[in-house]
PDB file of N, CA and C in Angstrom:
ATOM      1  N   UNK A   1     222.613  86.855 138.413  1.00  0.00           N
ATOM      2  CA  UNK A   1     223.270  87.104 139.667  1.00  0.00           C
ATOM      3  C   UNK A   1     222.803  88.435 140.258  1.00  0.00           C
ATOM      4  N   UNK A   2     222.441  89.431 139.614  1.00  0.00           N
ATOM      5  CA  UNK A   2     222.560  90.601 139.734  1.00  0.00           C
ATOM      6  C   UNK A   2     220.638  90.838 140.508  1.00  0.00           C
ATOM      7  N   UNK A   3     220.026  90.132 139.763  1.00  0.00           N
ATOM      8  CA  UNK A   3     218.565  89.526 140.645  1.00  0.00           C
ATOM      9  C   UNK A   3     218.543  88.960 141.929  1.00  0.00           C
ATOM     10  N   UNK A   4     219.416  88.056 142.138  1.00  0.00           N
ATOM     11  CA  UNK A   4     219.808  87.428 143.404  1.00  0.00           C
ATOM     12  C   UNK A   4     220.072  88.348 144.617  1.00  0.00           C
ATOM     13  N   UNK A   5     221.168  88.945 143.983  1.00  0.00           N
ATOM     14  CA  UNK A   5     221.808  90.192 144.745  1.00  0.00           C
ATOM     15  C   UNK A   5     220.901  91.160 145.247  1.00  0.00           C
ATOM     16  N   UNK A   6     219.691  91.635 144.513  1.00  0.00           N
ATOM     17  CA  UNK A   6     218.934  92.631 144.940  1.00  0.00           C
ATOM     18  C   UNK A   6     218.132  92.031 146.153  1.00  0.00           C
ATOM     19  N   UNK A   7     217.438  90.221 145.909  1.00  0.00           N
ATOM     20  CA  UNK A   7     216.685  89.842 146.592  1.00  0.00           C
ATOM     21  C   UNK A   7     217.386  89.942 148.032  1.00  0.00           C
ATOM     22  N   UNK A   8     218.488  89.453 148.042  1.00  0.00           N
ATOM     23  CA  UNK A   8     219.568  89.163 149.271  1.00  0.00           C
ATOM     24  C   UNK A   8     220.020  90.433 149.814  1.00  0.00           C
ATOM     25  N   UNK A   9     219.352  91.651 149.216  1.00  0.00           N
ATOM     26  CA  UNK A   9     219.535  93.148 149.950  1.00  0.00           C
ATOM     27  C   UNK A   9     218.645  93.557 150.708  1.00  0.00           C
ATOM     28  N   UNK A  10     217.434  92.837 149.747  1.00  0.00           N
ATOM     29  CA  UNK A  10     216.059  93.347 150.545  1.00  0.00           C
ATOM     30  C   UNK A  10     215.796  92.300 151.971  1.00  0.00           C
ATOM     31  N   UNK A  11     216.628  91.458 151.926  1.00  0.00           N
ATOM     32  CA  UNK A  11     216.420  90.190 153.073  1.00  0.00           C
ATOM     33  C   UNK A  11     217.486  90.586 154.132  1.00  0.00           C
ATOM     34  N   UNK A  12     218.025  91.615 153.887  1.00  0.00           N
ATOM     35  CA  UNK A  12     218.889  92.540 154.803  1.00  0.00           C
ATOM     36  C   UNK A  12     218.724  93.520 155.603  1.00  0.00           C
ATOM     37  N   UNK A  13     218.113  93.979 154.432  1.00  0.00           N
ATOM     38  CA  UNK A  13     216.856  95.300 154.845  1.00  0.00           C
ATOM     39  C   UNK A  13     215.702  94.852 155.645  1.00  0.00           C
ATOM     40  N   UNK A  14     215.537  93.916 156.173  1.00  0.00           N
ATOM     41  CA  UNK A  14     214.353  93.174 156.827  1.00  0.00           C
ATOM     42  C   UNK A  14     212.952  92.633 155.905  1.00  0.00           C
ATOM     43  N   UNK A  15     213.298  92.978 154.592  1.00  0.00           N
ATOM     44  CA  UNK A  15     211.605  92.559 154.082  1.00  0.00           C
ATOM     45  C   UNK A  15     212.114  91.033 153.860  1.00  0.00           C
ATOM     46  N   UNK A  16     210.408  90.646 153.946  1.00  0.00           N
ATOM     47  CA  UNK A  16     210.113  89.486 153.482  1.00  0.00           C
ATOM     48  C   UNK A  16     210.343  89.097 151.736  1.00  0.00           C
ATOM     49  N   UNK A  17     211.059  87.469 151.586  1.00  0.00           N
ATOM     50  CA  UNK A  17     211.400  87.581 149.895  1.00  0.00           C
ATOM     51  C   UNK A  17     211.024  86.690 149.582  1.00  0.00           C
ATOM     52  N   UNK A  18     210.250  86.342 148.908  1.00  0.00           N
ATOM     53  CA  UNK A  18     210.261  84.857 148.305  1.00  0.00           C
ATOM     54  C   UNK A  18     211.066  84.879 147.001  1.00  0.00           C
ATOM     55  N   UNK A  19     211.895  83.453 146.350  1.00  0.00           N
ATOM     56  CA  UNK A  19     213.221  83.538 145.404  1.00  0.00           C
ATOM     57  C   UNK A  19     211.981  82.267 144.940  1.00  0.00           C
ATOM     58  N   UNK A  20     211.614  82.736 143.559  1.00  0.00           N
ATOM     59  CA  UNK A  20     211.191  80.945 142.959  1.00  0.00           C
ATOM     60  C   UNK A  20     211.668  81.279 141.576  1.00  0.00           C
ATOM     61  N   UNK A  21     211.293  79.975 140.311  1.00  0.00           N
ATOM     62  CA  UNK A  21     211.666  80.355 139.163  1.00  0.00           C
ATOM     63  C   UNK A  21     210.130  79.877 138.949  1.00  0.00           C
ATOM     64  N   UNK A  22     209.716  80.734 137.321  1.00  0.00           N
ATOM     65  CA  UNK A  22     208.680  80.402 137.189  1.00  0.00           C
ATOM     66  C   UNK A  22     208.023  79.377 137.055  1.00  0.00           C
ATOM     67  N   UNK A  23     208.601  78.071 136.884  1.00  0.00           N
ATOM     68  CA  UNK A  23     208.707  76.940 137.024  1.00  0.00           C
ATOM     69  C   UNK A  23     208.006  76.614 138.113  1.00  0.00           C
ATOM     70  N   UNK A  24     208.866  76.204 138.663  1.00  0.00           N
ATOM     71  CA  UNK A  24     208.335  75.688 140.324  1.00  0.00           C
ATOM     72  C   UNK A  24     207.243  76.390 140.889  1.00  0.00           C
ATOM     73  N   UNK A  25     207.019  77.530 140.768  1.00  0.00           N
ATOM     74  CA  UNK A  25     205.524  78.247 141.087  1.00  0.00           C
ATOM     75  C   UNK A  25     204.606  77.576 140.442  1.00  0.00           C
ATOM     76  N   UNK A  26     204.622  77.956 138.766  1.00  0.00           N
ATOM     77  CA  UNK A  26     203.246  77.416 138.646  1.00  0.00           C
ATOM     78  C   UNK A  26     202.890  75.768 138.579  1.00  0.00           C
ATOM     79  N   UNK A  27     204.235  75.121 138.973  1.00  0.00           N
ATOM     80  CA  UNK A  27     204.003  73.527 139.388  1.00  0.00           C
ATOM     81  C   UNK A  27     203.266  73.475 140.510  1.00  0.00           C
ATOM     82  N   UNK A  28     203.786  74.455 141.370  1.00  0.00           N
ATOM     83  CA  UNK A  28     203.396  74.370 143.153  1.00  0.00           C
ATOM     84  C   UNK A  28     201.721  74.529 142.864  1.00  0.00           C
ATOM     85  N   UNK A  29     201.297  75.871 142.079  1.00  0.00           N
ATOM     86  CA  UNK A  29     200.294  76.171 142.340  1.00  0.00           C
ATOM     87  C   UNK A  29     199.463  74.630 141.147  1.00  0.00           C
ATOM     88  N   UNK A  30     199.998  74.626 140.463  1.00  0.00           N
ATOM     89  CA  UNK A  30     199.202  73.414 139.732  1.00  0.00           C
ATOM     90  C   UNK A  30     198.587  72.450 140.319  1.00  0.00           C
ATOM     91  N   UNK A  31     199.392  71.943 141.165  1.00  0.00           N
ATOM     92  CA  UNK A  31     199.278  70.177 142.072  1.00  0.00           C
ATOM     93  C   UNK A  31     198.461  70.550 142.963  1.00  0.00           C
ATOM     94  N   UNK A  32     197.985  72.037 143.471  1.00  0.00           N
ATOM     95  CA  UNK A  32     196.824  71.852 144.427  1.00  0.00           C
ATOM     96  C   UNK A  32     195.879  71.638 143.900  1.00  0.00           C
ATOM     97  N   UNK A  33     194.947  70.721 145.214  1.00  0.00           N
ATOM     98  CA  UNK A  33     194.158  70.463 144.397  1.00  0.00           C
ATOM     99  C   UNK A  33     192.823  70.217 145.261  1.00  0.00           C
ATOM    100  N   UNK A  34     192.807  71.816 146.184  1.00  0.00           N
ATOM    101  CA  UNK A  34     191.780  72.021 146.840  1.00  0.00           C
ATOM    102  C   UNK A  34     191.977  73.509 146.977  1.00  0.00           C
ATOM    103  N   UNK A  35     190.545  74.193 146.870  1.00  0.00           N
ATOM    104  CA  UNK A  35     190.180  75.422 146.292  1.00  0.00           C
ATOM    105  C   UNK A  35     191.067  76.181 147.565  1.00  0.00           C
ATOM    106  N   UNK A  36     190.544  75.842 148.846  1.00  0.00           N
ATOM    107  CA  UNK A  36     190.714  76.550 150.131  1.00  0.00           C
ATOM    108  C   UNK A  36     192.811  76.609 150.046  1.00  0.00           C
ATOM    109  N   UNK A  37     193.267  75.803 150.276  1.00  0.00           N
ATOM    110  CA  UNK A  37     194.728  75.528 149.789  1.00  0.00           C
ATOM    111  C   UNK A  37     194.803  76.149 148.910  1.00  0.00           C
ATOM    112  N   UNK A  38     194.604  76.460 147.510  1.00  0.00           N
ATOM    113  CA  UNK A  38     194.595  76.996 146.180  1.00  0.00           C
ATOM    114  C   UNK A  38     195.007  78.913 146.781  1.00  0.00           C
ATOM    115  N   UNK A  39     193.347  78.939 147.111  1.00  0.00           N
ATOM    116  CA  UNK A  39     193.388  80.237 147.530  1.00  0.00           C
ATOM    117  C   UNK A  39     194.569  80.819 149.127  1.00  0.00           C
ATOM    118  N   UNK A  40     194.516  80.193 149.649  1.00  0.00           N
ATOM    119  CA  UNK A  40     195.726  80.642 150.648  1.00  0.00           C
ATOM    120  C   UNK A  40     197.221  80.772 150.286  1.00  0.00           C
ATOM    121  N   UNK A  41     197.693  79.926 149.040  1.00  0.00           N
ATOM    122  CA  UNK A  41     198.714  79.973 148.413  1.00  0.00           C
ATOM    123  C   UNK A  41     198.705  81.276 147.984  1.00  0.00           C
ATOM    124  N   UNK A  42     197.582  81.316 146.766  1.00  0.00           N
ATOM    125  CA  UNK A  42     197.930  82.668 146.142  1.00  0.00           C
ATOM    126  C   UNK A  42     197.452  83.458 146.919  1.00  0.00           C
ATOM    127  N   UNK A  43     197.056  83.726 148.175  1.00  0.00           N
ATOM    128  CA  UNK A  43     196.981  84.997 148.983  1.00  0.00           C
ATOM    129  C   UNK A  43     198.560  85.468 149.673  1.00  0.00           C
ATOM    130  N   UNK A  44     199.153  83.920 149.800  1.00  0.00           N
ATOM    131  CA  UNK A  44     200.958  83.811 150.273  1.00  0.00           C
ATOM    132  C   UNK A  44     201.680  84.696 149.189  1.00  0.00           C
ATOM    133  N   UNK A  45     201.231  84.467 147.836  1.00  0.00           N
ATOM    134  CA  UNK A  45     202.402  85.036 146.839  1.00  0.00           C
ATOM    135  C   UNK A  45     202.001  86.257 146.309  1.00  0.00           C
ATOM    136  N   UNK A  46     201.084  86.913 147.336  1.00  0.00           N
ATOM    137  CA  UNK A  46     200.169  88.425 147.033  1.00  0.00           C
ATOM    138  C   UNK A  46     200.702  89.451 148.119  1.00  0.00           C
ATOM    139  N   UNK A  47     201.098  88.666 149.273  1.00  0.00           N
ATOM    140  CA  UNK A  47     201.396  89.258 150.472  1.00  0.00           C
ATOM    141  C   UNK A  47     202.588  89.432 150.692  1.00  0.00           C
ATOM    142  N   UNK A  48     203.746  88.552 150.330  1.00  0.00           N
ATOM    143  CA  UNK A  48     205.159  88.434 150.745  1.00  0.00           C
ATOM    144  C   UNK A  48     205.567  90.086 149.868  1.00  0.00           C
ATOM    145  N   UNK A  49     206.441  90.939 150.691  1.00  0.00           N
ATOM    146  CA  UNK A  49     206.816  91.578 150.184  1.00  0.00           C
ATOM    147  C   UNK A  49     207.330  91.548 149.243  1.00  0.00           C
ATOM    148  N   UNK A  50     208.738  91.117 148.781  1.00  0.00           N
ATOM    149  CA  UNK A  50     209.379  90.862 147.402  1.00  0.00           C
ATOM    150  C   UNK A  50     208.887  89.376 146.950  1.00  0.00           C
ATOM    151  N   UNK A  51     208.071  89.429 145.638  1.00  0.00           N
ATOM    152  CA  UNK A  51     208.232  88.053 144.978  1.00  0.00           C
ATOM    153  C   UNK A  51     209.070  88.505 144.244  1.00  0.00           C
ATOM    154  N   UNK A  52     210.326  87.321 143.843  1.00  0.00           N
ATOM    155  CA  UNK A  52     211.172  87.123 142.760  1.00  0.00           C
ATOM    156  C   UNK A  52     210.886  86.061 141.727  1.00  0.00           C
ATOM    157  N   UNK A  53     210.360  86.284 140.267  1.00  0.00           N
ATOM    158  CA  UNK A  53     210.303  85.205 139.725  1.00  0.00           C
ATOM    159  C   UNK A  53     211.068  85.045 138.602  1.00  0.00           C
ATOM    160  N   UNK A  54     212.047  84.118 139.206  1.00  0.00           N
ATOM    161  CA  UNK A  54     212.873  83.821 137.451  1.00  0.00           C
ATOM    162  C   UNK A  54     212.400  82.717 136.501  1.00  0.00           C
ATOM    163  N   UNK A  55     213.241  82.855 135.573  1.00  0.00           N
ATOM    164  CA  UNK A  55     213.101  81.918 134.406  1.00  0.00           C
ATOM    165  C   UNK A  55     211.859  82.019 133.544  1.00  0.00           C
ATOM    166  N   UNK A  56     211.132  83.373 133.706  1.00  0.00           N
ATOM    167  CA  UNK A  56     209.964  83.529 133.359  1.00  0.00           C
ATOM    168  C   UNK A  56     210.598  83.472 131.565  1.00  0.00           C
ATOM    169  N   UNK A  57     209.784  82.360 130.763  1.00  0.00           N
ATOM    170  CA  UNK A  57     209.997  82.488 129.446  1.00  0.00           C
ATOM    171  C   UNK A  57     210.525  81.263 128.454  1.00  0.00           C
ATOM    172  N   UNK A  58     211.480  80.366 130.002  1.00  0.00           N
ATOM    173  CA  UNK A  58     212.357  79.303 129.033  1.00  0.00           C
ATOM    174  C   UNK A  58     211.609  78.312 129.139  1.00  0.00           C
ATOM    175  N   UNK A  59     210.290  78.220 129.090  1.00  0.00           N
ATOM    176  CA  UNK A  59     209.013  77.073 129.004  1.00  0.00           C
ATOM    177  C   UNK A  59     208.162  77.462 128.595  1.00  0.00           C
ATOM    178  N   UNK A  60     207.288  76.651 127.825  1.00  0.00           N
ATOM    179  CA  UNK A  60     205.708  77.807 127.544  1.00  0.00           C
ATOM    180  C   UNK A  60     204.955  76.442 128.580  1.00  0.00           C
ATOM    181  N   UNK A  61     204.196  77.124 128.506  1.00  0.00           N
ATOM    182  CA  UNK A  61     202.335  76.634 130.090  1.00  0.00           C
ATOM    183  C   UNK A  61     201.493  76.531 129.207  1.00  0.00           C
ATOM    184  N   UNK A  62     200.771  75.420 129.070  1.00  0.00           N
ATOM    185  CA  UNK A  62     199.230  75.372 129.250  1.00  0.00           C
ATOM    186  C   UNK A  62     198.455  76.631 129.736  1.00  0.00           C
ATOM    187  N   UNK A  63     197.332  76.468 129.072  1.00  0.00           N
ATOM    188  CA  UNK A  63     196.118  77.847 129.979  1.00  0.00           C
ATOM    189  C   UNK A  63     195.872  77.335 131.135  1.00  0.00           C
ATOM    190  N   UNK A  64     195.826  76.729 131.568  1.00  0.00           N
ATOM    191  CA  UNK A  64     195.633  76.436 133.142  1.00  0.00           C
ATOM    192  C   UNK A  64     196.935  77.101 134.112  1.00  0.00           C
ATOM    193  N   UNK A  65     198.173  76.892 133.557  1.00  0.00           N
ATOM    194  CA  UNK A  65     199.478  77.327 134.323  1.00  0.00           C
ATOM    195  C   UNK A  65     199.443  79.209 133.758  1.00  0.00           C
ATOM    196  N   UNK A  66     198.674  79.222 132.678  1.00  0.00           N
ATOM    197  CA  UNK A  66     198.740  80.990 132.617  1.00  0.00           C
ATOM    198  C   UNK A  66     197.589  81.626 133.374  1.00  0.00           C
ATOM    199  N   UNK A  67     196.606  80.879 133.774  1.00  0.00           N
ATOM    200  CA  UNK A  67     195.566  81.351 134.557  1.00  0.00           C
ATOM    201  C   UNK A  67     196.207  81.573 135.675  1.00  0.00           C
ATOM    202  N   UNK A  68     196.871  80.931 136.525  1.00  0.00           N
ATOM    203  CA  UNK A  68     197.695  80.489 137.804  1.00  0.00           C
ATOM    204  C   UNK A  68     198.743  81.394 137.777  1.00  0.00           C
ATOM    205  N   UNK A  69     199.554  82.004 136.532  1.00  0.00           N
ATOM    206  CA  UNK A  69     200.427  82.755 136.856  1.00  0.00           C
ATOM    207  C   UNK A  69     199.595  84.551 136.806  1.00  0.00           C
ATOM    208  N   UNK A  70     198.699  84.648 135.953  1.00  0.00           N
ATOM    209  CA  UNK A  70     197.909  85.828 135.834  1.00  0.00           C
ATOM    210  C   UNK A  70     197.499  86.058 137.520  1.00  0.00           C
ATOM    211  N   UNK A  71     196.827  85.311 138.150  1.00  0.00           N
ATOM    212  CA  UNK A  71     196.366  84.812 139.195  1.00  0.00           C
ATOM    213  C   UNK A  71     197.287  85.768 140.596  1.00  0.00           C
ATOM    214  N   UNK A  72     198.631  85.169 139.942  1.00  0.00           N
ATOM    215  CA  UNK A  72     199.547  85.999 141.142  1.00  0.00           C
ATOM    216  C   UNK A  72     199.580  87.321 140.663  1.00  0.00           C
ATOM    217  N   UNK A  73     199.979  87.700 139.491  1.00  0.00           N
ATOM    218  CA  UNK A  73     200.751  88.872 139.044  1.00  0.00           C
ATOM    219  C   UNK A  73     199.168  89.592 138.975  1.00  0.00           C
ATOM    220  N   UNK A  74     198.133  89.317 139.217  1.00  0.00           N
ATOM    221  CA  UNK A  74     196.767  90.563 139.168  1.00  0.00           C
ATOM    222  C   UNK A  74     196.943  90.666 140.761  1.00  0.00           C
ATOM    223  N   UNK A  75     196.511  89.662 141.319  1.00  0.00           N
ATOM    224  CA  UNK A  75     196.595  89.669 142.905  1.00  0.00           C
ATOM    225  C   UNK A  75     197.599  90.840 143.404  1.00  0.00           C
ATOM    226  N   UNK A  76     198.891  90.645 142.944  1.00  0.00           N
ATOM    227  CA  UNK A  76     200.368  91.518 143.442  1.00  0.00           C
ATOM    228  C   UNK A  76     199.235  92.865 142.751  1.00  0.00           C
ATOM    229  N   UNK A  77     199.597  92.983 141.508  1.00  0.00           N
ATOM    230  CA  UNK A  77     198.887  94.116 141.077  1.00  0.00           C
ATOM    231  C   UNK A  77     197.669  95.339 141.816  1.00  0.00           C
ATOM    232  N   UNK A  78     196.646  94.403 142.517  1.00  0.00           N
ATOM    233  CA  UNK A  78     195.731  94.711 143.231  1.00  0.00           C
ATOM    234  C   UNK A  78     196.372  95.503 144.264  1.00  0.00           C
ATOM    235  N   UNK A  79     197.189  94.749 145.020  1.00  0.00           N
ATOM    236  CA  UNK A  79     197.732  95.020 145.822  1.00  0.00           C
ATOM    237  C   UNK A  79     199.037  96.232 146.329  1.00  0.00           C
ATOM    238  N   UNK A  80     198.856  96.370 144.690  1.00  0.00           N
ATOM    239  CA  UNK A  80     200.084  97.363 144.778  1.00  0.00           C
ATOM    240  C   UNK A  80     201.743  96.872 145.020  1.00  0.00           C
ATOM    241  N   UNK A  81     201.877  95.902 144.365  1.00  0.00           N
ATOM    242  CA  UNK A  81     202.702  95.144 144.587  1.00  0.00           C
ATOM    243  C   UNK A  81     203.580  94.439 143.836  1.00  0.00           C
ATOM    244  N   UNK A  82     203.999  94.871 142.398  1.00  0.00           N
ATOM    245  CA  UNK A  82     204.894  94.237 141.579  1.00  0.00           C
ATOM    246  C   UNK A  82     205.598  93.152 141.804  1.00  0.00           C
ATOM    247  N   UNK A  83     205.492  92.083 140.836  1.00  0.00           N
ATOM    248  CA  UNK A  83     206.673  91.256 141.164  1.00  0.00           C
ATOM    249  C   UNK A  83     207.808  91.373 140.360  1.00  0.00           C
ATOM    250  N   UNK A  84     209.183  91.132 140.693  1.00  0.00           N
ATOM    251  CA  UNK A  84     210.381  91.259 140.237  1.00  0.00           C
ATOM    252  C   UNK A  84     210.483  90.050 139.441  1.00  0.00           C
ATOM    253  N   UNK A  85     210.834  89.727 137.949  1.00  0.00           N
ATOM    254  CA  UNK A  85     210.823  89.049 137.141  1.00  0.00           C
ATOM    255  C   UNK A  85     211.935  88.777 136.399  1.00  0.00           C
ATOM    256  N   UNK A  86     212.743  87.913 136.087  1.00  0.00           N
ATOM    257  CA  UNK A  86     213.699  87.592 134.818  1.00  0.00           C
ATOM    258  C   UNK A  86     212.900  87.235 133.459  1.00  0.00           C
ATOM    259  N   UNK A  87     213.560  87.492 132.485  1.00  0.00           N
ATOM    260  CA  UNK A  87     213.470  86.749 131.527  1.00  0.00           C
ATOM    261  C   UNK A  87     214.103  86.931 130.264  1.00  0.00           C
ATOM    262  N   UNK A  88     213.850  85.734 129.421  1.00  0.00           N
ATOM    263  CA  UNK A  88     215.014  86.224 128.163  1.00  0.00           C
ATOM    264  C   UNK A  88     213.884  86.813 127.171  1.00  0.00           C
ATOM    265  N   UNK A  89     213.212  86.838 127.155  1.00  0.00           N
ATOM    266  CA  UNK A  89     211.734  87.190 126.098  1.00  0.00           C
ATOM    267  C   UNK A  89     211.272  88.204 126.067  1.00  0.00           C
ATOM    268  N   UNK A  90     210.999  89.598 124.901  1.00  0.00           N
ATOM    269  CA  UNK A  90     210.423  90.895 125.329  1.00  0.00           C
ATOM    270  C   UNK A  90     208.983  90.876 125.273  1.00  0.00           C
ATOM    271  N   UNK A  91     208.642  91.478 125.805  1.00  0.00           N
ATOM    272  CA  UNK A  91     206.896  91.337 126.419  1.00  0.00           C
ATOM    273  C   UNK A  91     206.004  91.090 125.165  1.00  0.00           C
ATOM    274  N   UNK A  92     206.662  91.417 123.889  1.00  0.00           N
ATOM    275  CA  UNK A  92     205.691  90.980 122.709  1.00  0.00           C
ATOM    276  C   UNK A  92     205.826  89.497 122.573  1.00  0.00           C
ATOM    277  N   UNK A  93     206.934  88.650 122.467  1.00  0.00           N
ATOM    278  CA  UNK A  93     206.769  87.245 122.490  1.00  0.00           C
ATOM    279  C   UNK A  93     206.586  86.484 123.392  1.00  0.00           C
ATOM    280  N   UNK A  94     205.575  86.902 124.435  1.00  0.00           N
ATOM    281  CA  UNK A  94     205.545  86.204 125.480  1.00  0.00           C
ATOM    282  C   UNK A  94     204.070  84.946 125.262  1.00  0.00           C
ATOM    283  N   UNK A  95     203.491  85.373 124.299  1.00  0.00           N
ATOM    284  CA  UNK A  95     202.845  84.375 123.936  1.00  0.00           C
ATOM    285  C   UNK A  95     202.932  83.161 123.013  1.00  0.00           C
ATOM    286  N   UNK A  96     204.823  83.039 123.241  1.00  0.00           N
ATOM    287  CA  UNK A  96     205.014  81.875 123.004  1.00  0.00           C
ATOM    288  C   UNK A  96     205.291  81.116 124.723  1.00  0.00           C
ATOM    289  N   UNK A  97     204.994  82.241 125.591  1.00  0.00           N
ATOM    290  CA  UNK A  97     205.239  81.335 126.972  1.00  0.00           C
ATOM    291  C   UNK A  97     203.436  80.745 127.416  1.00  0.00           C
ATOM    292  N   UNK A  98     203.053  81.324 126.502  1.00  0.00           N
ATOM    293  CA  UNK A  98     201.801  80.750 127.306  1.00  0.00           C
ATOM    294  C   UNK A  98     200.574  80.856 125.829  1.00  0.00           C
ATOM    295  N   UNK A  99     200.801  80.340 125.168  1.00  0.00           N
ATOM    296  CA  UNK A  99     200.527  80.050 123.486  1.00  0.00           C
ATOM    297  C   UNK A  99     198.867  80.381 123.104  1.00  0.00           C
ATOM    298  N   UNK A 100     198.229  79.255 123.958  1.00  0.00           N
ATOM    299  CA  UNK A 100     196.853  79.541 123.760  1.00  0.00           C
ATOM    300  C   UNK A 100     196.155  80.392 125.220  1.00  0.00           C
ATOM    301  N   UNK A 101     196.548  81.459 125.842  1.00  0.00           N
ATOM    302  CA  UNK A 101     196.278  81.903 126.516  1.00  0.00           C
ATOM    303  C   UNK A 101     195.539  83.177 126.558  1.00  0.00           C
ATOM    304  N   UNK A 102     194.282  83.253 126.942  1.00  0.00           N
ATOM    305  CA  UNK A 102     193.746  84.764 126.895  1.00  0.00           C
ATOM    306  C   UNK A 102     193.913  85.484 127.833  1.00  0.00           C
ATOM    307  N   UNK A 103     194.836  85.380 128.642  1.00  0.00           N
ATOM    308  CA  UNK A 103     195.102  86.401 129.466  1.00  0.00           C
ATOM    309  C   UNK A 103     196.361  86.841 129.345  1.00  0.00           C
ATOM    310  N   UNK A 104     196.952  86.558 128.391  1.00  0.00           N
ATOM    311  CA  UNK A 104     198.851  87.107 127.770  1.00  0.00           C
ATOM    312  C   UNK A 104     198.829  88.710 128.198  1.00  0.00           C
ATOM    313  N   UNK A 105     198.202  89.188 127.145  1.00  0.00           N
ATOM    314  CA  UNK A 105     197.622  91.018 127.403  1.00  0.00           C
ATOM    315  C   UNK A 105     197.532  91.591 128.509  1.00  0.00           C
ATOM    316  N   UNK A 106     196.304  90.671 128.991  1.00  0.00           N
ATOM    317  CA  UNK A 106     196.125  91.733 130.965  1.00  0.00           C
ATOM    318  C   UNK A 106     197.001  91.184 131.215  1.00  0.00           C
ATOM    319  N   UNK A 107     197.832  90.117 131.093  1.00  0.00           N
ATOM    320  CA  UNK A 107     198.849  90.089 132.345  1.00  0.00           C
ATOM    321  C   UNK A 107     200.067  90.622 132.389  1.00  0.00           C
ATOM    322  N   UNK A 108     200.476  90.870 130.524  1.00  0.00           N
ATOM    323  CA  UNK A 108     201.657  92.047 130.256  1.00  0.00           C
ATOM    324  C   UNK A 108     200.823  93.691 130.490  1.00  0.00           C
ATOM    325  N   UNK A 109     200.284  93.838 130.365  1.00  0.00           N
ATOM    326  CA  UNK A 109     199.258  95.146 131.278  1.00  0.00           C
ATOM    327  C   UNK A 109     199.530  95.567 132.263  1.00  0.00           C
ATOM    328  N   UNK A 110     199.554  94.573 133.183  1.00  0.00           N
ATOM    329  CA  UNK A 110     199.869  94.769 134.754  1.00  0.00           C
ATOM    330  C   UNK A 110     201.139  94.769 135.192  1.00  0.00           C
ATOM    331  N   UNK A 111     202.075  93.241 134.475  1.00  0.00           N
ATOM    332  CA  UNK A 111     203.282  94.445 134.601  1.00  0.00           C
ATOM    333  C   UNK A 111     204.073  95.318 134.048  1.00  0.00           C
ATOM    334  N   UNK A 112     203.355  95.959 133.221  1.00  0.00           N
ATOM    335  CA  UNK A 112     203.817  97.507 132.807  1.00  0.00           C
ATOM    336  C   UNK A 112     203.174  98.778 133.369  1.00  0.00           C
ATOM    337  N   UNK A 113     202.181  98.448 134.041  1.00  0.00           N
ATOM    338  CA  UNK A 113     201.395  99.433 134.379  1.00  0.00           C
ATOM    339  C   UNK A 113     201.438  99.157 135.967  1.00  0.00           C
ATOM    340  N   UNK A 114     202.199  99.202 136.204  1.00  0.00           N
ATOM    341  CA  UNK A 114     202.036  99.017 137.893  1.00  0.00           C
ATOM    342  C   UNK A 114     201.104 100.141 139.030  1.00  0.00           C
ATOM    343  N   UNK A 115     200.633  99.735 139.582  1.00  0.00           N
ATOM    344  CA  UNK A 115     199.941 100.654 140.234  1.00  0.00           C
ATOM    345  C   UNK A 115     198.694 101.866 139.503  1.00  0.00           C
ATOM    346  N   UNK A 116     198.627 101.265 138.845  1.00  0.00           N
ATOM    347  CA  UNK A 116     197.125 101.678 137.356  1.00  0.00           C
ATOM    348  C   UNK A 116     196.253 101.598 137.904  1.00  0.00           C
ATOM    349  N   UNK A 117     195.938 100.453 138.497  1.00  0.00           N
ATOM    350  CA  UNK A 117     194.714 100.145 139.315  1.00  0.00           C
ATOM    351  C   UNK A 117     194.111 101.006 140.498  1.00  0.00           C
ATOM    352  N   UNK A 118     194.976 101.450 141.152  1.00  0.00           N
ATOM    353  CA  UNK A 118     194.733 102.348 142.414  1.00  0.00           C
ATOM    354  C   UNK A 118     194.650 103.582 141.872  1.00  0.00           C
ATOM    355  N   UNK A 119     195.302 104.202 140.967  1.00  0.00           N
ATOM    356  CA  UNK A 119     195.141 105.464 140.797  1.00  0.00           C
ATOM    357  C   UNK A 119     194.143 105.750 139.631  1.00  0.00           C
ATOM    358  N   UNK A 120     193.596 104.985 139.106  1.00  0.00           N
ATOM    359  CA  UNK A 120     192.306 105.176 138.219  1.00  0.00           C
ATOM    360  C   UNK A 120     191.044 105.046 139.220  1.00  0.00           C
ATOM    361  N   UNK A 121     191.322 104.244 140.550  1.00  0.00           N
ATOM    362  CA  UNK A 121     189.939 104.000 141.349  1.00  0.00           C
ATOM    363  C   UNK A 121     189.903 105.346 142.660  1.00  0.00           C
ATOM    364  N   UNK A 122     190.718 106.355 142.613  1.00  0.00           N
ATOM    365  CA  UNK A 122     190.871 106.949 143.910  1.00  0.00           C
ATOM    366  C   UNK A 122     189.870 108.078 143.597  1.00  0.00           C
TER     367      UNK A 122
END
């Protein structure tokens, strides 16, 4: 509730929010299934000011759905742009959310290290 609440402050405050659970994202981004579409999506979930993503944890993904979620959370990253996350899982067992995945690491990297990227390149 208390996630909700923040999103529904910032949608007060005038920013832009997107509310998904991790679920439904990396379904959304899964089923495309053209590069150009592909890429405009994840340029959508790079740009919106607040992404909110819950439920990050109570499913594990295929490497294809952890490529797709790395995908957003480097993009945000790049961008300077954290996304706001739930989950019940601490960042060491997260590779039971995404099992055979080589990108578990950089993608707990990025969000712990927010804004790393810009200030190592300036």
């Amino acid at each position: 509730m208390i996630f909700k609440n923040i999103a529904h402050q910032a949608v007060l405050d005038g920013h832009a929010v997107l509310f998904t659970t991790a679920q439904k994202m990396i379904a959304k981004l899964g089923a495309i299934d053209s590069p150009t579409k592909l890429e405009r999506t994840l340029k959508h979930y790079s740009r919106i000011k607040l992404l909110c993503v819950d439920e990050v944890g109570y499913l594990s993904y295929d490497v294809r759905a952890a490529d797709l979620f790395f995908e957003v959370v480097n993009r945000r990253y790049q961008a300077n742009r954290s996304p706001a996350m739930t989950t019940n899982l601490a960042f060491k067992d997260w590779n039971t959310i995404f099992p055979n995945a080589t990108c578990t690491v950089a993608l707990v990297d990025r969000l712990l290290l927010p804004g790393q990227h810009h200030q190592n390149h300036r």
